[in-house]
N, C-alpha and C. Protein backbone atom coordinates (compact mmCIF):
# COMPACT_ATOMS: atom_id res chain seq x y z
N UNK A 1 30.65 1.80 4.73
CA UNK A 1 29.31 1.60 4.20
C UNK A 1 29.32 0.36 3.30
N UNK A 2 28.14 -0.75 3.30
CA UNK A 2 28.49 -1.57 2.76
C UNK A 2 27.66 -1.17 0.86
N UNK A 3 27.99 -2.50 0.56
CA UNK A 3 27.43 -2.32 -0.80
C UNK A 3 25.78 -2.29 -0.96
N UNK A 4 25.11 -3.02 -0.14
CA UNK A 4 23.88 -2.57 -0.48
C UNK A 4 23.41 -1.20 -0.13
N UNK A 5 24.04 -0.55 1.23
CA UNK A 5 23.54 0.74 1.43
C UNK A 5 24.24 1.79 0.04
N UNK A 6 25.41 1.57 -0.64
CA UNK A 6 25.37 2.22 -1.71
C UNK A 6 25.04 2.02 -2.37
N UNK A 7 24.35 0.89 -2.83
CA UNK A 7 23.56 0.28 -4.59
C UNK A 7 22.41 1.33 -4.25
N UNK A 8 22.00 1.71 -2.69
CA UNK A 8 20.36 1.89 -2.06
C UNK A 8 20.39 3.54 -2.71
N UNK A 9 21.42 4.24 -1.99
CA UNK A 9 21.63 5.61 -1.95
C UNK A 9 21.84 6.00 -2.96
N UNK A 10 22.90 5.44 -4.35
CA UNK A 10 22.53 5.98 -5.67
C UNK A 10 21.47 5.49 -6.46
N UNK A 11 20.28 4.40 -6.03
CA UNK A 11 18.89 4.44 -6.64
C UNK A 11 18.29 5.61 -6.30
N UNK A 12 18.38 5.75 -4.76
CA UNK A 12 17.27 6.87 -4.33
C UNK A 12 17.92 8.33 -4.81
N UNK A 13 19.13 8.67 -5.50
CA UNK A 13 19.60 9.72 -5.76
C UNK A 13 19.03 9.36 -7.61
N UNK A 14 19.26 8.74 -8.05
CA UNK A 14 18.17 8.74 -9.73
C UNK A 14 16.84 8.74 -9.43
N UNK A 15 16.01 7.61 -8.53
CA UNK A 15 14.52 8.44 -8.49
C UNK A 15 14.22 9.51 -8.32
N UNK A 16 15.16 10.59 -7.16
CA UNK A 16 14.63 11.38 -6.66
C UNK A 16 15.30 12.78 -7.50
N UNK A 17 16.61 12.02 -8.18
CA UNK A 17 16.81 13.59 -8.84
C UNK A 17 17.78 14.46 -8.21
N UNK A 18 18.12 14.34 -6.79
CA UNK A 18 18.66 15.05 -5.76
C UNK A 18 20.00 14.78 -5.23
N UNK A 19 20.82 14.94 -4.31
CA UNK A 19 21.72 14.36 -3.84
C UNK A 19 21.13 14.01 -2.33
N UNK A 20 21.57 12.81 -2.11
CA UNK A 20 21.15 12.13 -0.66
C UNK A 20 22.32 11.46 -0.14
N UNK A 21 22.46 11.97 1.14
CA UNK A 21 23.33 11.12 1.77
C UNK A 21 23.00 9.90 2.97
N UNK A 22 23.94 9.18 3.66
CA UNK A 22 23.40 8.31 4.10
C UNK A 22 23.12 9.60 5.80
N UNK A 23 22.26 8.71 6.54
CA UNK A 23 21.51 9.39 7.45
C UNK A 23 21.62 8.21 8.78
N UNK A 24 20.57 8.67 9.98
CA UNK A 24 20.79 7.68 10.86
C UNK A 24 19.23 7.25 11.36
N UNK A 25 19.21 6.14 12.12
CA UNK A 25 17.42 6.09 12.15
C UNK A 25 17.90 4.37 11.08
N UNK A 26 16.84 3.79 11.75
CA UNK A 26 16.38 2.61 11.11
C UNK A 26 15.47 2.71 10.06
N UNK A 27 14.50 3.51 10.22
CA UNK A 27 13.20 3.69 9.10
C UNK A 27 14.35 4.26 7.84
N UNK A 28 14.75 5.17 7.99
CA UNK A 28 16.03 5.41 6.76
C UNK A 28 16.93 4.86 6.05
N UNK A 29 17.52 3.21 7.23
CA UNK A 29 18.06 2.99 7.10
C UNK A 29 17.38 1.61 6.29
N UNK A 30 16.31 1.00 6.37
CA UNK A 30 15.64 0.10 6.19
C UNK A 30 14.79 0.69 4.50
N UNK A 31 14.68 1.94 4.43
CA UNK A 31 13.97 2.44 2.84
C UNK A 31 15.46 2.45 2.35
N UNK A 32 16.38 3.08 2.84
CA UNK A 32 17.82 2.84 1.89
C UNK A 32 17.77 1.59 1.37
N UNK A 33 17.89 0.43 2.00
CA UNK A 33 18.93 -0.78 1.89
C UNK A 33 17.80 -1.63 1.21
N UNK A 34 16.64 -1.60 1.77
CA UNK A 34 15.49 -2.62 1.33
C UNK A 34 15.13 -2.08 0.00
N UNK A 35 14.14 -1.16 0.15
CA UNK A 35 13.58 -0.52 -1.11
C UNK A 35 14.36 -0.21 -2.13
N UNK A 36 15.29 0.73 -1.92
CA UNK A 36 16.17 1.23 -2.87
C UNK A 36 17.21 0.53 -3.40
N UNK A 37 17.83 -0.42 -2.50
CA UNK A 37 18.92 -1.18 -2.75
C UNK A 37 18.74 -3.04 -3.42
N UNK A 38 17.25 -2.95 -2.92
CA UNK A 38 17.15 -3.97 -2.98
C UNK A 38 15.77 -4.34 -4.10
N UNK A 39 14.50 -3.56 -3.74
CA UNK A 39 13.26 -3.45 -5.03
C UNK A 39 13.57 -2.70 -5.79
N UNK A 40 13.95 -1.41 -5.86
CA UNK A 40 13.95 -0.44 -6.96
C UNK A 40 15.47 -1.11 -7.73
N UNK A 41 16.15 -2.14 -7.81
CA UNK A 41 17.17 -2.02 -8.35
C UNK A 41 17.23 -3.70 -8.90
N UNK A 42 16.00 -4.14 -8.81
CA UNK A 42 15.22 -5.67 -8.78
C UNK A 42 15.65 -5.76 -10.78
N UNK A 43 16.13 -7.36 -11.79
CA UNK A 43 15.71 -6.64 -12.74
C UNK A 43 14.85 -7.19 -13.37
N UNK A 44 14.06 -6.62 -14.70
CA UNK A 44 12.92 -6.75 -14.67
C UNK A 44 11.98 -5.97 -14.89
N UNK A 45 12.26 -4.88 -14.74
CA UNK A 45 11.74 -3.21 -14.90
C UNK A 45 12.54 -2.44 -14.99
N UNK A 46 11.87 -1.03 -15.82
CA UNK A 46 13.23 -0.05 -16.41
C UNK A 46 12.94 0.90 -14.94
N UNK A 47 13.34 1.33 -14.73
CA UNK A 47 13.48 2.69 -14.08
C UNK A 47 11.98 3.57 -14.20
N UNK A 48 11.36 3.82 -15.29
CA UNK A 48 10.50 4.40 -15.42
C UNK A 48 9.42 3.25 -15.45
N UNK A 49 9.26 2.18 -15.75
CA UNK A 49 8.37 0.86 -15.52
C UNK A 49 8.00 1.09 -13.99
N UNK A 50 8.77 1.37 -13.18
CA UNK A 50 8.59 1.57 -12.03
C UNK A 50 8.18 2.81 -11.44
N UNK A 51 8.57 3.77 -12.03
CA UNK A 51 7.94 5.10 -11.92
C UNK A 51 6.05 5.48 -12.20
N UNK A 52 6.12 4.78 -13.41
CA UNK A 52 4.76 4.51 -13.87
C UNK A 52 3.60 4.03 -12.87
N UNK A 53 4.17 2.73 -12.47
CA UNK A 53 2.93 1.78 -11.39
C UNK A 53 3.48 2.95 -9.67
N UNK A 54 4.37 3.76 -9.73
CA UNK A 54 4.30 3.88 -8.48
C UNK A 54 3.10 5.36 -8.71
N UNK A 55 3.57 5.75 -9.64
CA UNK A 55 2.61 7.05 -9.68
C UNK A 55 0.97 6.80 -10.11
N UNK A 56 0.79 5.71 -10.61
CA UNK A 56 -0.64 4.88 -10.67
C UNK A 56 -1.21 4.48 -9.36
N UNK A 57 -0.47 4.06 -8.59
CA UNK A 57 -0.78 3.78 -7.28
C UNK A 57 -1.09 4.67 -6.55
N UNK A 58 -0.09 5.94 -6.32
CA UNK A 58 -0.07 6.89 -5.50
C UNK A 58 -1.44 7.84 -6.07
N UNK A 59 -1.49 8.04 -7.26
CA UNK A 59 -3.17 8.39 -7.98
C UNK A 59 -4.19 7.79 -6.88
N UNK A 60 -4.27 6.86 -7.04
CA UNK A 60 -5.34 5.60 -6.70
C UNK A 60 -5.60 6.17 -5.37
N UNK A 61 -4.56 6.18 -4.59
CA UNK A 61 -4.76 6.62 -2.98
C UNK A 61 -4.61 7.65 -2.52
N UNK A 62 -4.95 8.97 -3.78
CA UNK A 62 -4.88 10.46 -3.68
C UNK A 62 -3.80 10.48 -2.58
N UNK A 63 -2.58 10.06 -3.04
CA UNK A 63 -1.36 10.65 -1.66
C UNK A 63 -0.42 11.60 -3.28
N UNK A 64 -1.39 13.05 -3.13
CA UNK A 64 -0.75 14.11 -4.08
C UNK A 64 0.64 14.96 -3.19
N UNK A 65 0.93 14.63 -1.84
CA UNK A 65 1.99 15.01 -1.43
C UNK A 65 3.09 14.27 -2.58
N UNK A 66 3.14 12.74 -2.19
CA UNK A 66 3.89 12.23 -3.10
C UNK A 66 4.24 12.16 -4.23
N UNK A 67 3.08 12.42 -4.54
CA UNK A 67 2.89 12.52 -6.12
C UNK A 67 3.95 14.05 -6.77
N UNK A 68 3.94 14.81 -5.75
CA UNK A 68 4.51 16.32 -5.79
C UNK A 68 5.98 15.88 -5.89
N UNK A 69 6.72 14.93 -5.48
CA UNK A 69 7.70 14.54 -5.36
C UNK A 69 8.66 13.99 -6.56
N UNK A 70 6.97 12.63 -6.73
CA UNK A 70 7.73 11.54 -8.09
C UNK A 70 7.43 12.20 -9.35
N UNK A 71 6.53 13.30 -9.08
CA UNK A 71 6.02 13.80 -11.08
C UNK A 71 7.41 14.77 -11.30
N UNK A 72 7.30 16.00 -10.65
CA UNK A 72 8.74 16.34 -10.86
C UNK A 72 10.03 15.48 -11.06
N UNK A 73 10.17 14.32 -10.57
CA UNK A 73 11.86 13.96 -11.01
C UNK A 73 11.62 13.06 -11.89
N UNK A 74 10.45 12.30 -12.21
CA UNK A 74 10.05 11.70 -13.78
C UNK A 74 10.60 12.76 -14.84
N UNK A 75 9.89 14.08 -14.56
CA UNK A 75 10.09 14.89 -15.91
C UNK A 75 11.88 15.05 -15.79
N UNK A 76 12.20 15.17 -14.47
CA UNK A 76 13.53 15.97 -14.85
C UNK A 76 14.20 14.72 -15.08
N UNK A 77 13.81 13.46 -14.73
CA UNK A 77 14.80 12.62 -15.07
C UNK A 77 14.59 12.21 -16.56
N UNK A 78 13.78 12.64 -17.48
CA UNK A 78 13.46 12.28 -18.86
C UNK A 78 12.66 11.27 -18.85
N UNK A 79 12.30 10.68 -17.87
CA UNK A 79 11.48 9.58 -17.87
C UNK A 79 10.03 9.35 -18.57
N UNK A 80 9.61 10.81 -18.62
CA UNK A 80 8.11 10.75 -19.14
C UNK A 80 8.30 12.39 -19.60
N UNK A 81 7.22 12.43 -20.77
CA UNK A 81 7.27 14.13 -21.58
C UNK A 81 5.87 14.74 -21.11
N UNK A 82 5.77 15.74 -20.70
CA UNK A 82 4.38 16.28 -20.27
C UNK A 82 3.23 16.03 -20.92
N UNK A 83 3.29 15.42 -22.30
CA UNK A 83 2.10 14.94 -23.08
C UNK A 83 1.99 13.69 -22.41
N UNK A 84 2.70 13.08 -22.54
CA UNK A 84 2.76 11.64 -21.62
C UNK A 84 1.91 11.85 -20.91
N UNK A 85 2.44 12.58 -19.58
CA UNK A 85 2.08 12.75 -18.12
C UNK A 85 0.37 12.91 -17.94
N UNK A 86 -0.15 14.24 -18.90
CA UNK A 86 -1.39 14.23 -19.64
C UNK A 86 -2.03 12.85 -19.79
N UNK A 87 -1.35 12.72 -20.92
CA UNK A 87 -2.42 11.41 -21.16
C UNK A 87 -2.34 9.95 -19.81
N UNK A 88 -1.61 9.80 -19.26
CA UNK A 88 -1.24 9.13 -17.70
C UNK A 88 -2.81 9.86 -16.84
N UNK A 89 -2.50 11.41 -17.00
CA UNK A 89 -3.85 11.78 -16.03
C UNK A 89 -4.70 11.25 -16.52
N UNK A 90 -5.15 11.61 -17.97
CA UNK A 90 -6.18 11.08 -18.40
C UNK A 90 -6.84 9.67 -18.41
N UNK A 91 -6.13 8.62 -18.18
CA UNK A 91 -6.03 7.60 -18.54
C UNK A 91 -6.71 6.86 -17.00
N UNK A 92 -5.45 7.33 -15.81
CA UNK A 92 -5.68 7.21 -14.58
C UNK A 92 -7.40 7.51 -13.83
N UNK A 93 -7.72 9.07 -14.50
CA UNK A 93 -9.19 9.27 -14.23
C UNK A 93 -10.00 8.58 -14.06
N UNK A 94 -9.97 7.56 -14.92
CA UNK A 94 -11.20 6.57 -15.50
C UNK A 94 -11.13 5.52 -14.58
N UNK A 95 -10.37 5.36 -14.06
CA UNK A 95 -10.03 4.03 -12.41
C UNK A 95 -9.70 4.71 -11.79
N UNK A 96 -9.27 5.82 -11.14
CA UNK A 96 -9.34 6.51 -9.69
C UNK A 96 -10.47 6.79 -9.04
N UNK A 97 -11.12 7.37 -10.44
CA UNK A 97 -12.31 8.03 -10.01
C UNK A 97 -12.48 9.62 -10.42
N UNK A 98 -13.50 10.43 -10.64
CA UNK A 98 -13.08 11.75 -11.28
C UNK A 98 -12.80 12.72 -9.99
N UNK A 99 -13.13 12.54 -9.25
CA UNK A 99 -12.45 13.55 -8.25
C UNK A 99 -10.66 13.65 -7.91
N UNK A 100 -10.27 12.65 -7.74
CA UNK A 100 -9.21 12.25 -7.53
C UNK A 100 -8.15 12.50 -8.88
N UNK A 101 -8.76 11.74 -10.00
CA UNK A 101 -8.83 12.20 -11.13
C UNK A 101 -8.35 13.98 -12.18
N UNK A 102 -9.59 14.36 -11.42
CA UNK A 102 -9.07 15.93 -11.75
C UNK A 102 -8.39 16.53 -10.82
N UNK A 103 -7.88 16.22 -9.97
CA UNK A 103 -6.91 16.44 -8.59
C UNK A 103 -5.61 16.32 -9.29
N UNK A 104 -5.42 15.58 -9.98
CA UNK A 104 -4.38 14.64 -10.46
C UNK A 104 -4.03 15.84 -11.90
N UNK A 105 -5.22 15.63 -12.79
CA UNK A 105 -4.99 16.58 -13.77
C UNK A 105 -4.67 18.04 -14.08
N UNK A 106 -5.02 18.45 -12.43
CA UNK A 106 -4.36 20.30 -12.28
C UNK A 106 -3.07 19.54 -11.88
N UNK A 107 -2.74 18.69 -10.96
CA UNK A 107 -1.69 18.98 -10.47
C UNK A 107 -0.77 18.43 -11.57
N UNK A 108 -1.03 17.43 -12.73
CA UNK A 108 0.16 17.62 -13.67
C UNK A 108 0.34 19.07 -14.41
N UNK A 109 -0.61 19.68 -14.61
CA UNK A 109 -0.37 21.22 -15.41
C UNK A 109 0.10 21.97 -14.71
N UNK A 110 0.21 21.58 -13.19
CA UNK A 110 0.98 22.92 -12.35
C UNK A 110 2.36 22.47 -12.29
N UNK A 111 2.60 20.78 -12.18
CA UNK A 111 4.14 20.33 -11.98
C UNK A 111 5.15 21.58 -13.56
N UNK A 112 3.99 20.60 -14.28
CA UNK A 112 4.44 20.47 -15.83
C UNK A 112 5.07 22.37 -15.87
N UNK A 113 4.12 22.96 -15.75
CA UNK A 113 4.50 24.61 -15.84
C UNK A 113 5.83 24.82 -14.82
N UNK A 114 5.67 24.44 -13.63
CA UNK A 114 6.98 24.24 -12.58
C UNK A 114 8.30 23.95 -13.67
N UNK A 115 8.30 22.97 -14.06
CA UNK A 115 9.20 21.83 -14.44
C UNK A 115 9.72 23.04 -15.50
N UNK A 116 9.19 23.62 -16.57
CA UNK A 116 9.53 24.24 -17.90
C UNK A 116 10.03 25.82 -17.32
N UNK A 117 9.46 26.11 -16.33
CA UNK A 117 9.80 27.59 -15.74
C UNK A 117 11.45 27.05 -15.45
N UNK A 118 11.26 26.39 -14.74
CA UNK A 118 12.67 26.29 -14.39
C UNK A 118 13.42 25.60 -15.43
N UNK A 119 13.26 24.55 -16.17
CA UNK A 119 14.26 24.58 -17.52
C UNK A 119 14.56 25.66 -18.20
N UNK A 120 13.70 27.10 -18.29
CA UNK A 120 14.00 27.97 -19.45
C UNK A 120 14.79 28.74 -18.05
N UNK A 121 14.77 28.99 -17.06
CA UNK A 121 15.71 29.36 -15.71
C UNK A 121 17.16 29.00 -16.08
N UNK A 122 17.21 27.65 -16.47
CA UNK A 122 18.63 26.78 -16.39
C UNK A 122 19.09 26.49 -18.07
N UNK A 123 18.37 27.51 -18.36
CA UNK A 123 18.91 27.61 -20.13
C UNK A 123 20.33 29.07 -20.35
């Protein structure tokens, strides 16, 4: 494996929180090496600088699958505190739009409750 597919695979193992291994497929192989290995690891931005505009974005274009993904490993990665996240919904509302908006604002109070159930789980 060369070095960019591992610079790729331990970015996408800190965004995501998880363990990932390498896989087969070009589309996999092309989000490993490009995205992960190569933008998310760009410098210039912290880790959470990037977390921020991706979850602003993903707001913007109501893709709350994703969003199900990056809000959970923000919190678990310490990246952002559920008041944060709050005020992020809040903030986001006002340029998404309020539908999208309050879409956004249950689904941080349901991550957020997720996220703490299972910390007091792993206490």
């Amino acid at each position: 494996m060369d070095e960019r597919r591992e610079r790729g695979l331990e970015m996408m193992r800190q965004v995501y929180g998880w363990e990932i291994g390498d896989a087969p497929g070009d589309f996999f192989g092309i989000t490993v090496d490009h995205l992960f290995g190569d933008i998310w690891t760009r410098p210039g931005l912290t880790l959470r600088d990037r977390r921020l505009l991706l979850i602003g974005m993903l707001a913007g274009q109501g893709l709350n699958d994703v969003l199900d993904i990056q809000i959970p490993a923000a919190l678990a990665n310490g990246e952002v505190s559920p008041d944060e996240l709050r005020e992020i919904g809040i903030f986001l509302t006002h340029y998404v739009g309020w539908p999208l908006g309050s879409r956004l604002s249950v689904q941080i109070d349901t991550l957020i409750a997720k996220h703490e159930k299972q910390k007091k789980k792993d206490e």
